[in-house]
N, C-alpha and C. Protein backbone atom coordinates (compact mmCIF):
# COMPACT_ATOMS: atom_id res chain seq x y z
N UNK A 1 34.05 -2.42 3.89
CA UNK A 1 32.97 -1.64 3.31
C UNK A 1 33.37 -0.17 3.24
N UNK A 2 32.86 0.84 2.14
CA UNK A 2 33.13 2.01 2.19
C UNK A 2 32.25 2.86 2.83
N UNK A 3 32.56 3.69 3.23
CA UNK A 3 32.42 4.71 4.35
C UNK A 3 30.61 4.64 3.85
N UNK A 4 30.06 6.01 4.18
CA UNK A 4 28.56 6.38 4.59
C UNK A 4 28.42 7.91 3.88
N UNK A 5 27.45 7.89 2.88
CA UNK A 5 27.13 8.68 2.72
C UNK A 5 25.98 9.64 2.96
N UNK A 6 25.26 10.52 3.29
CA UNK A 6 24.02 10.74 4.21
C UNK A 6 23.50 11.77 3.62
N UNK A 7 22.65 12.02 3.53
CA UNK A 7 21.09 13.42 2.76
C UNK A 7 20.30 13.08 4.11
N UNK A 8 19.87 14.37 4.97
CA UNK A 8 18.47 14.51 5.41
C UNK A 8 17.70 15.77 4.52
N UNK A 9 16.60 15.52 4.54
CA UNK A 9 16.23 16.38 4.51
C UNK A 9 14.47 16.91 5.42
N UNK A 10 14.06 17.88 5.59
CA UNK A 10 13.19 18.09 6.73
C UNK A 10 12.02 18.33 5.64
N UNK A 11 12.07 18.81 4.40
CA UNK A 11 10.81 18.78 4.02
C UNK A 11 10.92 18.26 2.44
N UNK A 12 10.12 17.92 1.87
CA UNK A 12 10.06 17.13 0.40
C UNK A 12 11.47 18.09 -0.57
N UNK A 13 12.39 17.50 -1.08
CA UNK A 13 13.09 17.89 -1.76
C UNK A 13 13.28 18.47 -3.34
N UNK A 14 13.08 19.98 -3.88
CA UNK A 14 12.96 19.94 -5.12
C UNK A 14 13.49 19.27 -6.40
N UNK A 15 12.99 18.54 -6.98
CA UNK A 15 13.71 17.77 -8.17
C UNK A 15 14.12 18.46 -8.85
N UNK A 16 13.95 20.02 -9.01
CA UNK A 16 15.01 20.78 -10.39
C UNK A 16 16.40 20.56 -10.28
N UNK A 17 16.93 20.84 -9.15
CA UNK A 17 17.75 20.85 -9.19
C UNK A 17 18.68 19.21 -8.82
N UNK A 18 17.65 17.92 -8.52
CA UNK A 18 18.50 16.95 -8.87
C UNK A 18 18.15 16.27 -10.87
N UNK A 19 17.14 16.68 -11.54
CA UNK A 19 16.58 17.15 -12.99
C UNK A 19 18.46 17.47 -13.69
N UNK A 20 18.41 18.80 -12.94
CA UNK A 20 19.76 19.73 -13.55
C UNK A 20 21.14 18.71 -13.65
N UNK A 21 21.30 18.34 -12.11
CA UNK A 21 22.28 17.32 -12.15
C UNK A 21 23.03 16.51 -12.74
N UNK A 22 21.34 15.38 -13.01
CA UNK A 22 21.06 14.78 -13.72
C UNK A 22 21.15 14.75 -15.72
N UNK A 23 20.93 16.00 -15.93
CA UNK A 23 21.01 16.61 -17.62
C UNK A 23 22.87 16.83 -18.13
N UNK A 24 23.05 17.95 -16.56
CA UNK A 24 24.08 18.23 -16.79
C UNK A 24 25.46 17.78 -16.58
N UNK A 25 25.39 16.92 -15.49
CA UNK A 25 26.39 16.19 -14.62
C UNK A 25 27.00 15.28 -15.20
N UNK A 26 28.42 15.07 -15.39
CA UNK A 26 29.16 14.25 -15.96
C UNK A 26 29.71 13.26 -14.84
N UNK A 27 29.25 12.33 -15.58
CA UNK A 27 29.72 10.57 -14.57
C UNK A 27 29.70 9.51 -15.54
N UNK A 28 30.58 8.69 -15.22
CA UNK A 28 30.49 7.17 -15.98
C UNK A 28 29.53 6.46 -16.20
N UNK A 29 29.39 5.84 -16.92
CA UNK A 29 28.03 5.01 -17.65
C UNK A 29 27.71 4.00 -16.56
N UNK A 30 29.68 3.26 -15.83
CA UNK A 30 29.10 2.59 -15.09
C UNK A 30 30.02 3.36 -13.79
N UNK A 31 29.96 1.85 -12.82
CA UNK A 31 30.93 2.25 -11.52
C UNK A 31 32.56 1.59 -12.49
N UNK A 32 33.56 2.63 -12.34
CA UNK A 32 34.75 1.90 -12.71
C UNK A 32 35.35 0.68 -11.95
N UNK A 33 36.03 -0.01 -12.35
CA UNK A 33 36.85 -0.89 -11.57
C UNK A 33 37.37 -0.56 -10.76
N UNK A 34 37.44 -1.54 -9.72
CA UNK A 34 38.02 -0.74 -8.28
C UNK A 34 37.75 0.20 -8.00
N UNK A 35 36.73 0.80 -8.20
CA UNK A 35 35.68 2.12 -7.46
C UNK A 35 35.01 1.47 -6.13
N UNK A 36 35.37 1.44 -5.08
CA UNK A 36 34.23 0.83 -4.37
C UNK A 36 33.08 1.45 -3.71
N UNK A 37 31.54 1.64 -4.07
CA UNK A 37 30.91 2.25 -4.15
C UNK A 37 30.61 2.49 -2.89
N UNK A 38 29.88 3.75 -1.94
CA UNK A 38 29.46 4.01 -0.60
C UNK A 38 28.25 3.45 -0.49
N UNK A 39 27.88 3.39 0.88
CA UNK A 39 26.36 2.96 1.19
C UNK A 39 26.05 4.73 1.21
N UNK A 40 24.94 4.70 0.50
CA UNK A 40 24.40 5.91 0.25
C UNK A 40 22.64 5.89 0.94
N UNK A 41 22.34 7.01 1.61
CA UNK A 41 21.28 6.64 1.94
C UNK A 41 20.99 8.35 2.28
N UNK A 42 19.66 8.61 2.63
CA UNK A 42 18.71 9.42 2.37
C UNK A 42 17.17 9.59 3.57
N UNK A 43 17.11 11.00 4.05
CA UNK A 43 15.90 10.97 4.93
C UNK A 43 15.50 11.81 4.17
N UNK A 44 14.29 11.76 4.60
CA UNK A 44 13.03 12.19 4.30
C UNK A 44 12.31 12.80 6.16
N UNK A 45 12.63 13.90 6.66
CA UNK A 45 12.45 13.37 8.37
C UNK A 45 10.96 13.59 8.42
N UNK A 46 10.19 14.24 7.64
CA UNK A 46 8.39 14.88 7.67
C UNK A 46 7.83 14.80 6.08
N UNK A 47 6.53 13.75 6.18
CA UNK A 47 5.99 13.82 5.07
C UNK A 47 4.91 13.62 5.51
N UNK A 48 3.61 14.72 4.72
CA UNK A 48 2.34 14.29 5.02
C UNK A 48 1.43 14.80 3.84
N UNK A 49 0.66 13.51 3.31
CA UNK A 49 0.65 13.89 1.82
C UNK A 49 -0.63 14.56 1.65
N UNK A 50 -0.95 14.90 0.73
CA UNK A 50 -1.87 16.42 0.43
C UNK A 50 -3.09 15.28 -0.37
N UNK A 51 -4.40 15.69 0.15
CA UNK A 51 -5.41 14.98 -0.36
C UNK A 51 -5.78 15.12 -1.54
N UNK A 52 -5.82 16.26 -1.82
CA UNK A 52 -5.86 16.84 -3.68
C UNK A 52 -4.96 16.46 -3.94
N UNK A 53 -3.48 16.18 -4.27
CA UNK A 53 -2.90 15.50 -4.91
C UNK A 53 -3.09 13.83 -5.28
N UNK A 54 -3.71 13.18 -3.59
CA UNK A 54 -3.72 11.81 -3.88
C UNK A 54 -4.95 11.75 -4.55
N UNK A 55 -5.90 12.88 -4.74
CA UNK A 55 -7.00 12.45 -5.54
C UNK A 55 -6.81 12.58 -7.19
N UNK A 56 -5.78 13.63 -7.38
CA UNK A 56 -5.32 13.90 -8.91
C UNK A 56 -4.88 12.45 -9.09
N UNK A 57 -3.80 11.93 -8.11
CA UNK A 57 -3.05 10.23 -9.17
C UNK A 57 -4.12 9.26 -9.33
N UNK A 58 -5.38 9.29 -8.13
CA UNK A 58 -6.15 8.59 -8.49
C UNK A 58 -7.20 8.85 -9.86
N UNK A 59 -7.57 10.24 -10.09
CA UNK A 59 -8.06 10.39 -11.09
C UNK A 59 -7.52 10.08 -12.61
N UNK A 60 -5.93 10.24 -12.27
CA UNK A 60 -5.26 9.39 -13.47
C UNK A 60 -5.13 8.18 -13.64
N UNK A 61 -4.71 7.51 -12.53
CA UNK A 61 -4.63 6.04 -12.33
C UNK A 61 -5.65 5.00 -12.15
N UNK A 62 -6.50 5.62 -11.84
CA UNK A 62 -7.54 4.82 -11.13
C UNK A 62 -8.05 4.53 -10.08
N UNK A 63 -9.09 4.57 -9.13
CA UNK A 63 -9.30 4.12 -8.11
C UNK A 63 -10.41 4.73 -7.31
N UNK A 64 -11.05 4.17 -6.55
CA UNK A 64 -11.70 4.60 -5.76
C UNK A 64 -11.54 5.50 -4.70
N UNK A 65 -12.47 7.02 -4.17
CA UNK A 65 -11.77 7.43 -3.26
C UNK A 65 -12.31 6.44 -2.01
N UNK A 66 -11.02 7.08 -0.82
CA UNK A 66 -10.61 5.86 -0.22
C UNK A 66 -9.95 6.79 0.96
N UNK A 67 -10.10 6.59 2.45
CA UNK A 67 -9.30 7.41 3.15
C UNK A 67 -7.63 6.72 3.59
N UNK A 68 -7.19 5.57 2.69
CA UNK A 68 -6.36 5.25 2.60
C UNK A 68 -5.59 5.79 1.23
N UNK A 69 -4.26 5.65 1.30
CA UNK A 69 -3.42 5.54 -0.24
C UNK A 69 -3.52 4.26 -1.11
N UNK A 70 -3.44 4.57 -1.95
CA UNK A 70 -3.28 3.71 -3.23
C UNK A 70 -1.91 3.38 -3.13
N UNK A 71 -1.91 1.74 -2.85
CA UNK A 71 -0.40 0.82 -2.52
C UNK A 71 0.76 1.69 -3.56
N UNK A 72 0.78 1.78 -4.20
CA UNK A 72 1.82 2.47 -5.24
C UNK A 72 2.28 4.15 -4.70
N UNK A 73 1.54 4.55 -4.01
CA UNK A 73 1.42 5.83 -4.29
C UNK A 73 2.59 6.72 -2.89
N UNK A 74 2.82 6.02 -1.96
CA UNK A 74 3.97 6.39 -1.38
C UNK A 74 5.46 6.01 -2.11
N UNK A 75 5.71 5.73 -3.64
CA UNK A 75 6.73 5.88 -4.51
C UNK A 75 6.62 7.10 -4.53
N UNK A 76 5.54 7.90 -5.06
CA UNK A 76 5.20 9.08 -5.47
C UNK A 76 6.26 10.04 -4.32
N UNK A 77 5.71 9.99 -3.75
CA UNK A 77 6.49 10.48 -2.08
C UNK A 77 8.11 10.47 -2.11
N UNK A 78 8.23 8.66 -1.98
CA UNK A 78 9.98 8.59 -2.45
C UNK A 78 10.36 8.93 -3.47
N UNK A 79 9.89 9.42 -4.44
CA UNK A 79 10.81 9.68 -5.60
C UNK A 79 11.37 11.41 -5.75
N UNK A 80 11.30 12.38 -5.05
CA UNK A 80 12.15 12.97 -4.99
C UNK A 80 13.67 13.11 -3.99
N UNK A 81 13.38 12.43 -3.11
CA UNK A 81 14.51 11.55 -1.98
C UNK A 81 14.98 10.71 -2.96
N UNK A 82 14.85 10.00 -3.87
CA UNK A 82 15.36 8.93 -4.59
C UNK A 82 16.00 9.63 -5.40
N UNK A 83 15.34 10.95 -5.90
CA UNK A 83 16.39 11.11 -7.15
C UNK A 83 17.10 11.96 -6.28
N UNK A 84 17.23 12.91 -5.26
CA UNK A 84 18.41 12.98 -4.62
C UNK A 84 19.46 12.73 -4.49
N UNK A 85 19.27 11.35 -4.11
CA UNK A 85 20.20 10.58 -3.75
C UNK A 85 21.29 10.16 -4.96
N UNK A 86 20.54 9.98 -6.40
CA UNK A 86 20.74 9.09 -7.10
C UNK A 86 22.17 10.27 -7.78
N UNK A 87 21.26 11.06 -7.53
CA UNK A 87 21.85 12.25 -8.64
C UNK A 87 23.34 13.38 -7.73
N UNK A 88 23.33 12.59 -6.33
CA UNK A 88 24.25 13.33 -5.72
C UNK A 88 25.75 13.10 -6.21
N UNK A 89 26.87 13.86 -5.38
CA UNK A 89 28.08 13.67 -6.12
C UNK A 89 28.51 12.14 -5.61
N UNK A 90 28.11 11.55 -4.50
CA UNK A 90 28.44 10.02 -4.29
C UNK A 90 27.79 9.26 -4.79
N UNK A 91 27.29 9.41 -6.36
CA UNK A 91 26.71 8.11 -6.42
C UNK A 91 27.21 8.18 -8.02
N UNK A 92 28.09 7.65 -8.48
CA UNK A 92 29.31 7.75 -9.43
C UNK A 92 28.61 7.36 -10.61
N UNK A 93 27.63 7.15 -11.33
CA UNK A 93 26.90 7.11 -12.46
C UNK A 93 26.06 7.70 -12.43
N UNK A 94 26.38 7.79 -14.06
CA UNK A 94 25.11 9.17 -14.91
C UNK A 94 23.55 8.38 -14.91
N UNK A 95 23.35 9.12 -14.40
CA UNK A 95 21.44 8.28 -14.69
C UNK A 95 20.92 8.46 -15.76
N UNK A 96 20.96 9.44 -16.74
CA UNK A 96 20.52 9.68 -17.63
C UNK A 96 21.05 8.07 -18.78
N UNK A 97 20.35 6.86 -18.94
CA UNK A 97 20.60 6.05 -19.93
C UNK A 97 20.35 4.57 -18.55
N UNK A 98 20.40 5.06 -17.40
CA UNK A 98 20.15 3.96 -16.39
C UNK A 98 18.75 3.38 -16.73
N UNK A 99 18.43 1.84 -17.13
CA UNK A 99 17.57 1.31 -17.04
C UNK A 99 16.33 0.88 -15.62
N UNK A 100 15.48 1.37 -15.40
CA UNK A 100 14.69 0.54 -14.65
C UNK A 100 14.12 -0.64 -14.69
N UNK A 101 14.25 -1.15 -14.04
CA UNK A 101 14.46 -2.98 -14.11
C UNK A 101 12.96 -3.35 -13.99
N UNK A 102 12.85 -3.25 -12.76
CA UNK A 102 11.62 -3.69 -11.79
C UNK A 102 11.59 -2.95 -10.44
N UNK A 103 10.43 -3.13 -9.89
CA UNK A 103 10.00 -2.65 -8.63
C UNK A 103 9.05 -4.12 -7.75
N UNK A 104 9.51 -3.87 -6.51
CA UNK A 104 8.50 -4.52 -5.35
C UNK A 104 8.72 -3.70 -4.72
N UNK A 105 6.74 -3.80 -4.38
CA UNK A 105 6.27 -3.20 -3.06
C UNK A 105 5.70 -4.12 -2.34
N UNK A 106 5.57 -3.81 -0.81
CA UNK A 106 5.80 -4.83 0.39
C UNK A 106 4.65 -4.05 0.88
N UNK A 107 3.69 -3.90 1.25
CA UNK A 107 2.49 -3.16 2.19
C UNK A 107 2.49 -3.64 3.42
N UNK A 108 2.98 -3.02 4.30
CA UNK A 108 2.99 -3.75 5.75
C UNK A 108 1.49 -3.78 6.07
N UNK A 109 1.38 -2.40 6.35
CA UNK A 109 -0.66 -2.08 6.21
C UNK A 109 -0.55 -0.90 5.69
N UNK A 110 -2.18 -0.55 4.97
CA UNK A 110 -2.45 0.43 4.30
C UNK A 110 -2.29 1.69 5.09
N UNK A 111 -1.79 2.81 4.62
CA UNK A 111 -1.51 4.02 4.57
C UNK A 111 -2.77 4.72 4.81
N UNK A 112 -2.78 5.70 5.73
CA UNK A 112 -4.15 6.90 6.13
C UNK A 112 -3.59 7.96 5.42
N UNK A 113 -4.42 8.68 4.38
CA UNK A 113 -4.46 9.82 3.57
C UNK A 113 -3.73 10.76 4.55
N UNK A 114 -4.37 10.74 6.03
CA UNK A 114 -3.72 11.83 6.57
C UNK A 114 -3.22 11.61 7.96
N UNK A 115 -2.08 10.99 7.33
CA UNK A 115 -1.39 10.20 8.20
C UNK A 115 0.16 11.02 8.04
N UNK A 116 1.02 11.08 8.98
CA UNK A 116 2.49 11.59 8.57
C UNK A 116 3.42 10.54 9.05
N UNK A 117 4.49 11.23 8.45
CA UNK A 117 6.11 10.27 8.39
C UNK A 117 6.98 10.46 7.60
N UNK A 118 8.05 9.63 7.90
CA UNK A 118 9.05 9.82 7.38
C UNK A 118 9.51 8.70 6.37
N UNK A 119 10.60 9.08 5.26
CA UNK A 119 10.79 8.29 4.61
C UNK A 119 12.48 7.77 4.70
N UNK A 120 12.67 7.07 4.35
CA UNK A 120 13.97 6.58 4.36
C UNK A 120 14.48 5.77 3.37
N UNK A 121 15.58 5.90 2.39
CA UNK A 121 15.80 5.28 1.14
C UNK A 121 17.31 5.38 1.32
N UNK A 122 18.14 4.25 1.00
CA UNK A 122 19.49 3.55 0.94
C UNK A 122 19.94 2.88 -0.53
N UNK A 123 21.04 2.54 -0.49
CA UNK A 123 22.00 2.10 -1.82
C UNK A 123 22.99 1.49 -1.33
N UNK A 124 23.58 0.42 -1.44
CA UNK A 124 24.65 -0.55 -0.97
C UNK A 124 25.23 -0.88 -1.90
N UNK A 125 26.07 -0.93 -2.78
CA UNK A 125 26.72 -1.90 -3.41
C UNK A 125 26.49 -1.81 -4.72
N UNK A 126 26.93 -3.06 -5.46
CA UNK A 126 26.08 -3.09 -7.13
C UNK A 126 25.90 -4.61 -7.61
N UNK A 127 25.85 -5.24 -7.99
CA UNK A 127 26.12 -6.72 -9.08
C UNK A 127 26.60 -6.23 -10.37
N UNK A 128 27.29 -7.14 -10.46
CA UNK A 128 27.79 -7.05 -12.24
C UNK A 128 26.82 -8.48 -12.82
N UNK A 129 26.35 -7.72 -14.24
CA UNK A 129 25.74 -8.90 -14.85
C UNK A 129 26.24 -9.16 -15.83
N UNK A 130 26.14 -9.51 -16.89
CA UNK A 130 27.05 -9.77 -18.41
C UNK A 130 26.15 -8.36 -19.03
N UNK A 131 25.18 -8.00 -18.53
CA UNK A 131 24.48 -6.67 -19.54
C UNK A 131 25.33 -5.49 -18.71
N UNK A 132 25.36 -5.44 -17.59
CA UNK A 132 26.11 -4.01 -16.85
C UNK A 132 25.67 -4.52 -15.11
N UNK A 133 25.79 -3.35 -14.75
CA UNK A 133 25.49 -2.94 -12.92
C UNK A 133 24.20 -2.82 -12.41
N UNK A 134 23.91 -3.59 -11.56
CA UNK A 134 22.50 -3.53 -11.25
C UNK A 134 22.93 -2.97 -9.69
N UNK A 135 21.78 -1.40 -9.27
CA UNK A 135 21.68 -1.48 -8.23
C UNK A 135 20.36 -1.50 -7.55
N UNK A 136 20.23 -1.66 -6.72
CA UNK A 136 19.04 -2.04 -5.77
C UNK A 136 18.50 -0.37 -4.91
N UNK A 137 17.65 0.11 -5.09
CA UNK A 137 17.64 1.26 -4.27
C UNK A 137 16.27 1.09 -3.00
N UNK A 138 16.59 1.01 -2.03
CA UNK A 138 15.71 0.17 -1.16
C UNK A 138 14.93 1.51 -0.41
N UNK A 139 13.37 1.40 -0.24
CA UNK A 139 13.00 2.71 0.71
C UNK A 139 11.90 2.15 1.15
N UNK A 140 11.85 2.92 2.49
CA UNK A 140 11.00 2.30 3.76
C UNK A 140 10.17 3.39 3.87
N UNK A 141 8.65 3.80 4.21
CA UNK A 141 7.75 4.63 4.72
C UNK A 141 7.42 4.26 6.60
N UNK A 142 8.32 5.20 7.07
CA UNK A 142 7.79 5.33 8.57
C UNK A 142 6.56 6.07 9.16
N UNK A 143 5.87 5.28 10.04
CA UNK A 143 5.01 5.95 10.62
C UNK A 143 4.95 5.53 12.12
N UNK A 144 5.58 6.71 12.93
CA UNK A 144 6.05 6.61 14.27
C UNK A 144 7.10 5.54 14.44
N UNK A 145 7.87 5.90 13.38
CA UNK A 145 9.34 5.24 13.31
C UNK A 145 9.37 3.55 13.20
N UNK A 146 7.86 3.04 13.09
CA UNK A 146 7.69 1.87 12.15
C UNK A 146 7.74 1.57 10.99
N UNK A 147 8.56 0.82 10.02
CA UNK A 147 8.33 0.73 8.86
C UNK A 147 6.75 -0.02 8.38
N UNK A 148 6.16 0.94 7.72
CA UNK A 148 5.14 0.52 7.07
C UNK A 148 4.50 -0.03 5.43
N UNK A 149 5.41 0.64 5.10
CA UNK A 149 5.60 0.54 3.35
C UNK A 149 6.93 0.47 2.81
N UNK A 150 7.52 -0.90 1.99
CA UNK A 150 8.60 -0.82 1.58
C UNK A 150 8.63 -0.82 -0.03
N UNK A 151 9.66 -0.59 -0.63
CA UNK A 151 9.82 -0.75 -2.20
C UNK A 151 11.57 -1.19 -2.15
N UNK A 152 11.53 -1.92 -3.33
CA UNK A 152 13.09 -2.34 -3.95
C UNK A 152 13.06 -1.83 -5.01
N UNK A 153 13.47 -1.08 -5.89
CA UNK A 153 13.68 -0.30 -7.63
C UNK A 153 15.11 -1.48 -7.77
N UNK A 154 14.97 -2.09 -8.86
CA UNK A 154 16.51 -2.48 -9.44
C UNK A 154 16.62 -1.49 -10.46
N UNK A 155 17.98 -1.20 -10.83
CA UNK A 155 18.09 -0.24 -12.35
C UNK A 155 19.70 -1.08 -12.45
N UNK A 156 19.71 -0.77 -13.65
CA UNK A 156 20.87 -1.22 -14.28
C UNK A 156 21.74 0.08 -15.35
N UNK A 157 22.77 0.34 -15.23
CA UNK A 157 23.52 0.53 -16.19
C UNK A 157 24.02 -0.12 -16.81
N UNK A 158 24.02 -0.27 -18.02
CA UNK A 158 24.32 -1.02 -19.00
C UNK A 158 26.03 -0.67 -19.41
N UNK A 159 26.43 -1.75 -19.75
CA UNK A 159 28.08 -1.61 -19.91
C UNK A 159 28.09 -1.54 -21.41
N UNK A 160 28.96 -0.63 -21.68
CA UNK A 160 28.99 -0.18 -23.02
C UNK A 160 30.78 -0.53 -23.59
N UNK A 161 29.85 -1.69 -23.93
CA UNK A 161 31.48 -2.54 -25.04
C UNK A 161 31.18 -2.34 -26.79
């Protein structure tokens, strides 16, 4: 297996500058041959989410207020740790043209509005399919270092013959 690649970070991470990366950053469509990709992974060590915000996604999305989160809504959370990660110099494809596949979420139990934790999101490996590279980007929501909320994202790069 190849080595370990690692991101903490102590408070929510700005996306401009993984955005910039991302626009500007030159990488292969896919992983080359005989590239063997790192386990890449990502903290999140303090998150505690803001009630006016979870009431804005609900006012877009839908839902009742609720002193819990809306099952979906700790993505919201991972997705600047995700694109971190995605968009760092170890993770050898351009995202910009990467397909999103699908998502599962796993609810261990529902989430308290004002509740804190940490997040944690990883990358292992890839599959080859006859369309391109599928990777798996896996992230866990801790609360007192229990996993409570999980998600799987598949995305694919598509191989360009």
């Amino acid at each position: 297996m190849a080595h370990t690649f690692s991101l903490t970070f102590r408070s929510t991470p700005s996306i401009l500058p993984s955005y910039a990366r991302i626009v500007f950053g030159r990488k292969e469509p896919v992983v080359p041959d005989g590239v063997e990709l790192p386990r890449l992974e990502a903290v999140l060590t303090y998150f505690k989410p803001s009630r006016q915000r979870v009431e804005a996604y609900r006012a877009v999305c839908g839902g009742t207020p609720s002193e819990y989160l809306p099952i979906a809504y700790p993505h919201v959370l991972a997705t600047p740790v995700q694109l971190a990660l995605l968009s760092s110099r170890a993770f050898p494809v351009r995202l910009m043209g990467l397909i999103h596949l699908r998502n599962h979420i796993r609810q261990i139990r529902p989430l308290r509005v004002d509740e804190a934790g940490s997040i944690r999101t990883w990358l292992e490996g890839r599959r080859d399919t006859d369309r391109g590279q599928e990777f798996d980007v896996h992230t866990e929501v801790l609360i007192d270092g229990t996993p409570v909320w999980t998600e799987t994202c598949v995305f694919m790069a598509r191989r360009l013959t």
